[in-house]
Protein backbone atom coordinates (compact mmCIF):
# COMPACT_ATOMS: atom_id res chain seq x y z
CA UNK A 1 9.14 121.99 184.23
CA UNK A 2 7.07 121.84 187.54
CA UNK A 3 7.04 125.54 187.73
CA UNK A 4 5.48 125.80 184.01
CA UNK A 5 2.81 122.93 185.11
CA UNK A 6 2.06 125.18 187.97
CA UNK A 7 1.66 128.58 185.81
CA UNK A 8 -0.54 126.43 183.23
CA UNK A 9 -2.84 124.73 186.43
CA UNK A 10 -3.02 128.44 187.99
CA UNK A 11 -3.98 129.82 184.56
CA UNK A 12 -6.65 127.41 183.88
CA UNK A 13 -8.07 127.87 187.54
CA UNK A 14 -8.35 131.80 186.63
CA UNK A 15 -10.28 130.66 183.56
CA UNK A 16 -12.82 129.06 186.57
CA UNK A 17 -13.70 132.77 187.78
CA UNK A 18 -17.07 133.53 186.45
CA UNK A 19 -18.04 137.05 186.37
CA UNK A 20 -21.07 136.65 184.84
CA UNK A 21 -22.33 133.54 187.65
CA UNK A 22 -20.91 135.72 190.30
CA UNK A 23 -22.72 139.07 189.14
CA UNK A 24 -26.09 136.62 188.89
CA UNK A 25 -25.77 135.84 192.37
CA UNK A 26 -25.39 139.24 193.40
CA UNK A 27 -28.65 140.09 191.35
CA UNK A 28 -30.46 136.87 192.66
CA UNK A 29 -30.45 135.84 189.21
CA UNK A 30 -29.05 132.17 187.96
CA UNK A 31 -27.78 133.47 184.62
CA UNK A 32 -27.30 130.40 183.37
CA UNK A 33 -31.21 129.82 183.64
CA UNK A 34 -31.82 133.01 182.49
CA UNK A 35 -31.67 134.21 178.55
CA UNK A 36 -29.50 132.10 176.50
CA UNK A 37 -28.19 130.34 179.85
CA UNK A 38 -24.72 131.75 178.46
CA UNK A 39 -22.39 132.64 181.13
CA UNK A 40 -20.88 135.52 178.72
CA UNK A 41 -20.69 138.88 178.43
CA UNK A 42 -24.13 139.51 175.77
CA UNK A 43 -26.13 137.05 178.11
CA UNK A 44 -25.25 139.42 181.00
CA UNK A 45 -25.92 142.52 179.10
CA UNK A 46 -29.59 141.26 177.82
CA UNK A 47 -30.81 139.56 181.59
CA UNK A 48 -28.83 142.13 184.18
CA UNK A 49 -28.12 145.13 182.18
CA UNK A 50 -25.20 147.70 180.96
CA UNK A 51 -22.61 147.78 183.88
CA UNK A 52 -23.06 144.31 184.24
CA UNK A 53 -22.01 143.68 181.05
CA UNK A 54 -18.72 145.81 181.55
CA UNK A 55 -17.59 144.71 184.89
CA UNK A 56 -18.40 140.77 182.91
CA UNK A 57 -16.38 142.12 179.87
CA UNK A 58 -14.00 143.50 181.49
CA UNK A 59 -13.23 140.56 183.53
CA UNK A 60 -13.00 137.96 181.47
CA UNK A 61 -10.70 140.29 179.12
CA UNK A 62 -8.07 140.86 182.29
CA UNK A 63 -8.08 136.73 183.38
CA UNK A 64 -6.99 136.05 179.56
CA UNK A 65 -4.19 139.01 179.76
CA UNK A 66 -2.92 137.68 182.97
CA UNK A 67 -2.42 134.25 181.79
CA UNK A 68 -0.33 135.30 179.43
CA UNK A 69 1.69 137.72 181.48
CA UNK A 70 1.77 135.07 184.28
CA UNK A 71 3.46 132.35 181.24
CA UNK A 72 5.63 134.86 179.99
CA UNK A 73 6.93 136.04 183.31
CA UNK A 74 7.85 132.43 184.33
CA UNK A 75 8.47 130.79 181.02
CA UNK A 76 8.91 132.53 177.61
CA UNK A 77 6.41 132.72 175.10
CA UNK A 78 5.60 129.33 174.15
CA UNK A 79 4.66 129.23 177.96
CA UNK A 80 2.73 131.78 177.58
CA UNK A 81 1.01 130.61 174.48
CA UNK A 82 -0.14 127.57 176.26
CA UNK A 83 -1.26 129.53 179.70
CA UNK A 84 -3.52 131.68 177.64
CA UNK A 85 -5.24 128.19 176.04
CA UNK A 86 -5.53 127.18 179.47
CA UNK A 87 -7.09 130.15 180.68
CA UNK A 88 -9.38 130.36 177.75
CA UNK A 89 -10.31 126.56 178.42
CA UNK A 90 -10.95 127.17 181.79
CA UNK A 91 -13.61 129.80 181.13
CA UNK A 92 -15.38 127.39 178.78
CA UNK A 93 -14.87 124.42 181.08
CA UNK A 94 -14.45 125.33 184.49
CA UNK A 95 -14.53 122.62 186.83
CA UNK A 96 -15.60 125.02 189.48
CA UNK A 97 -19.14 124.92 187.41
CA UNK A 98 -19.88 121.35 186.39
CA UNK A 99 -17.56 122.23 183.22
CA UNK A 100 -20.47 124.66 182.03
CA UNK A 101 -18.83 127.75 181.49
CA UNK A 102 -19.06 130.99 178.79
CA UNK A 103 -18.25 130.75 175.07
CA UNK A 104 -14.91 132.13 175.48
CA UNK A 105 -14.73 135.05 173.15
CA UNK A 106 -13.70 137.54 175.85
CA UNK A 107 -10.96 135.51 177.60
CA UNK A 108 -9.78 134.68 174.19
CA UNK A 109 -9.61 138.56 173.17
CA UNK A 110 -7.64 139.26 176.75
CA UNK A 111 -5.40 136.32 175.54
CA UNK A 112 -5.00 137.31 172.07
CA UNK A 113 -4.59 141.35 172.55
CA UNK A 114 -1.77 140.17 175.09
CA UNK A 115 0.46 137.74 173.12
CA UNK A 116 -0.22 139.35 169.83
CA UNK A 117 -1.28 143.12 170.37
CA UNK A 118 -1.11 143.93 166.25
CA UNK A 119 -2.96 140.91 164.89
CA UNK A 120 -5.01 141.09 168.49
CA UNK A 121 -6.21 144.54 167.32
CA UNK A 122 -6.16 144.19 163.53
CA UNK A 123 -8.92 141.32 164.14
CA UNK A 124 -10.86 142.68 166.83
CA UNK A 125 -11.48 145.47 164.57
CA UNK A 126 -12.91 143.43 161.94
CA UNK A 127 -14.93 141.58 164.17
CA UNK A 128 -16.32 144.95 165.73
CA UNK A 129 -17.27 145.77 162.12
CA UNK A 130 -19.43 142.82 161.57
CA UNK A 131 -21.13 143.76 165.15
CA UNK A 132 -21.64 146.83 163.77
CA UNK A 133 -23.24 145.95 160.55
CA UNK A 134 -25.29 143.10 161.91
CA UNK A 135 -26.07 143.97 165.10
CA UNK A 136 -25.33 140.50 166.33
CA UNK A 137 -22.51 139.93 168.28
CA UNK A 138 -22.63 136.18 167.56
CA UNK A 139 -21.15 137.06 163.64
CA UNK A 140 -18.53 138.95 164.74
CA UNK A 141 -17.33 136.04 167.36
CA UNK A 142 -17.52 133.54 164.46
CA UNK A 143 -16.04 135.75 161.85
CA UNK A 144 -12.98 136.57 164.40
CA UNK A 145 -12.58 133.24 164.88
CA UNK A 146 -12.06 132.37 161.40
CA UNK A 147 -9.81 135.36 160.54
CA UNK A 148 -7.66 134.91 163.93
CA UNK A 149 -6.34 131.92 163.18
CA UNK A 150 -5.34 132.77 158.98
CA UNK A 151 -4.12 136.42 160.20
CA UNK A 152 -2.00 134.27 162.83
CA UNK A 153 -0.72 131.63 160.95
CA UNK A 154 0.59 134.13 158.15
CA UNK A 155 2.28 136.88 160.57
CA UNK A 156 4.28 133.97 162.16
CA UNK A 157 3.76 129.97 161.32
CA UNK A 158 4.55 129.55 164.71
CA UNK A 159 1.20 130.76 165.97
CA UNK A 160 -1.09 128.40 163.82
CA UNK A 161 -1.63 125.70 166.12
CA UNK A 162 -2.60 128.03 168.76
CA UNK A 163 -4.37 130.21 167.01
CA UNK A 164 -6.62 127.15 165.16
CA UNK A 165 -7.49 125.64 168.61
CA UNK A 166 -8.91 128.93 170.02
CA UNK A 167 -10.90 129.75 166.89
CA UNK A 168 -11.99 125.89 166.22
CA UNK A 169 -13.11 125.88 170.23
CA UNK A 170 -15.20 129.32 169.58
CA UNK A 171 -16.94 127.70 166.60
CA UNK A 172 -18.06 124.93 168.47
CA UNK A 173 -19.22 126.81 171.35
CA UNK A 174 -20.53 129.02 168.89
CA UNK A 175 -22.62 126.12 166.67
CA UNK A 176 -26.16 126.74 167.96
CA UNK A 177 -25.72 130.70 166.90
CA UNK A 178 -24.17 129.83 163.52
CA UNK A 179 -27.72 127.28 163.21
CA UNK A 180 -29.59 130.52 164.11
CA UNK A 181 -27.62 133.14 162.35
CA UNK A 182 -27.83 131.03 159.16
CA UNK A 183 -31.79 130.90 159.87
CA UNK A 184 -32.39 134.53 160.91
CA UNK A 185 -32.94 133.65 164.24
CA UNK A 186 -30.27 134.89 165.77
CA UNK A 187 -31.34 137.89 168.53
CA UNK A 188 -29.98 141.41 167.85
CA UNK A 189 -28.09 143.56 170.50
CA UNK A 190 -28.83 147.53 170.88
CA UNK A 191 -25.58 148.87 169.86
């Protein structure tokens, strides 16, 4: 039990490591004063630029596979259910940034493609389709995180509470680009 406390603690403190607020201070840029004041992988990409954006994605993507590998290497896979929420709070809510953190989409996708590689894949691909088609990376976030959770729940009933949490949290963090995207108002990326 104390181990498993451990794992989730560690996991959420990975979820703390910013790539994007790290990268800003390396560019003398406060990127969450800067853009959309997102600490996320688009925000990087629009205010510092192309390998920024990678090194961000990237990142964020490896903390959220880790978690789970860390969970499942000490626990089993409830464990490492739970680590990967952790993780994925911890990059929305990091303590080690007044709690002011990214939207979560790429931890949850290093999460995600980890415990569930099939579904993982099967509904990154649809959300890379809306990107695609609109050209706003903000759809395909929301759209994954409605289809996650329904593509979850009916591969295993197991996975519906955790799959519900991550895509209700990415909603909400995602609630002032669902105002905008039903407005038009939502910025455009260059694919």
């Amino acid at each position: 039990m104390g181990v498993s406390i451990i794992a989730v603690a560690v996991s959420y403190l990975l979820g703390n490591i910013s790539p994007a607020i790290l990268l800003g201070r390396i560019y003398e840029v406060d990127i969450k004063k800067e853009g959309s004041g997102n600490a996320g992988t688009t925000n990087v990409l629009r205010v510092l630029g192309k390998k920024a954006a990678v090194i961000t994605l990237f990142i964020d993507v490896l903390k959220g596979a880790a978690a789970v590998i860390l969970g499942s290497f000490i626990g089993n896979g409830g464990l490492a259910l739970i680590c990967g929420v952790a993780v994925f709070c911890g990059h929305i809510w990091p303590a080690f940034y007044k709690f002011k953190g990214g939207k979560g989409v790429a931890t949850a996708l290093g999460v995600v493609l980890t415990a569930t590689p099939v579904l993982g894949a099967a509904t990154l691909a649809v959300a890379l389709l809306i990107i695609a088609v609109t050209r706003r990376v903000s759809a395909g976030s929301v759209v994954w995180a409605v289809v996650f959770p329904v593509a979850a729940t009916l591969y295993d009933p197991d996975l519906m509470v955790w799959s519900i949490v991550m895509g209700v949290i990415i909603i909400i963090t995602h609630r002032q680009n669902i105002v905008r995207l039903f407005k038009g108002q939502e910025p455009k990326i260059r694919l």
